[in-house]
Protein backbone atom coordinates (compact mmCIF):
# COMPACT_ATOMS: atom_id res chain seq x y z
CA UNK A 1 -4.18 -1.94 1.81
CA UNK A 2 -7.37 -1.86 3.83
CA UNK A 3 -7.27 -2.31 7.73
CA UNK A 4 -3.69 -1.10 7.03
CA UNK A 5 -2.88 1.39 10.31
CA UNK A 6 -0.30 3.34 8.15
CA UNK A 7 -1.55 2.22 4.71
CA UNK A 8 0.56 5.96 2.92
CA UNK A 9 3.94 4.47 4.70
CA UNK A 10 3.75 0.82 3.59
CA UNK A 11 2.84 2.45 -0.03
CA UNK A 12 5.83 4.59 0.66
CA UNK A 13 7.52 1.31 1.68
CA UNK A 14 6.72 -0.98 -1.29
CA UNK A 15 7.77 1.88 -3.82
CA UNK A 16 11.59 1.87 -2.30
CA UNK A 17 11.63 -1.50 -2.48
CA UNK A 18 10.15 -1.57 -6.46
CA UNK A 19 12.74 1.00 -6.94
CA UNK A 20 15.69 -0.72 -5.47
CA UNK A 21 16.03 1.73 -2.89
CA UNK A 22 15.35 -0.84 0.04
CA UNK A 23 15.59 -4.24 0.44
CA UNK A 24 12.84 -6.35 -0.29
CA UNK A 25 13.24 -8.23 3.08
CA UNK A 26 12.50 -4.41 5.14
CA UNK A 27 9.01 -6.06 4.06
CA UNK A 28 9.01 -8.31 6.84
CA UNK A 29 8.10 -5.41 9.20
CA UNK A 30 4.64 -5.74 7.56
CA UNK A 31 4.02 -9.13 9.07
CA UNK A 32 2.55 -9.65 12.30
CA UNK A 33 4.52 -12.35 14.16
CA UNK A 34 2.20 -14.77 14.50
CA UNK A 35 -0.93 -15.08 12.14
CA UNK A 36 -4.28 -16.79 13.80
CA UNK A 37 -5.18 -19.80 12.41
CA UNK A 38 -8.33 -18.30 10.61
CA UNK A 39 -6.01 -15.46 8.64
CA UNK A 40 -4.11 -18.71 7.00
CA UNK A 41 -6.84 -19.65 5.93
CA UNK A 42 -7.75 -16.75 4.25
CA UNK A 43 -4.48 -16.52 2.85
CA UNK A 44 -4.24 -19.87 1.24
């Protein structure tokens, strides 16, 4: 969770979703909208 701005409220988040108390896809929030070509990379 490093660099995260609001790293407590996507721990928060992730926890309702384990739980079943949100939907998995409220995830998607988490994504910027378009990734640069070097974070790919650094995904893959």
């Amino acid at each position: 969770m490093k660099g995260l701005k609001y790293p407590f409220l996507v721990k928060r988040l992730s926890c309702m979703v384990l739980s079943g108390a949100a939907p998995a896809d409220s995830l998607d929030i988490l994504q910027p909208a378009v990734l640069p070509s070097n974070l790919i990379s650094e995904v893959v």
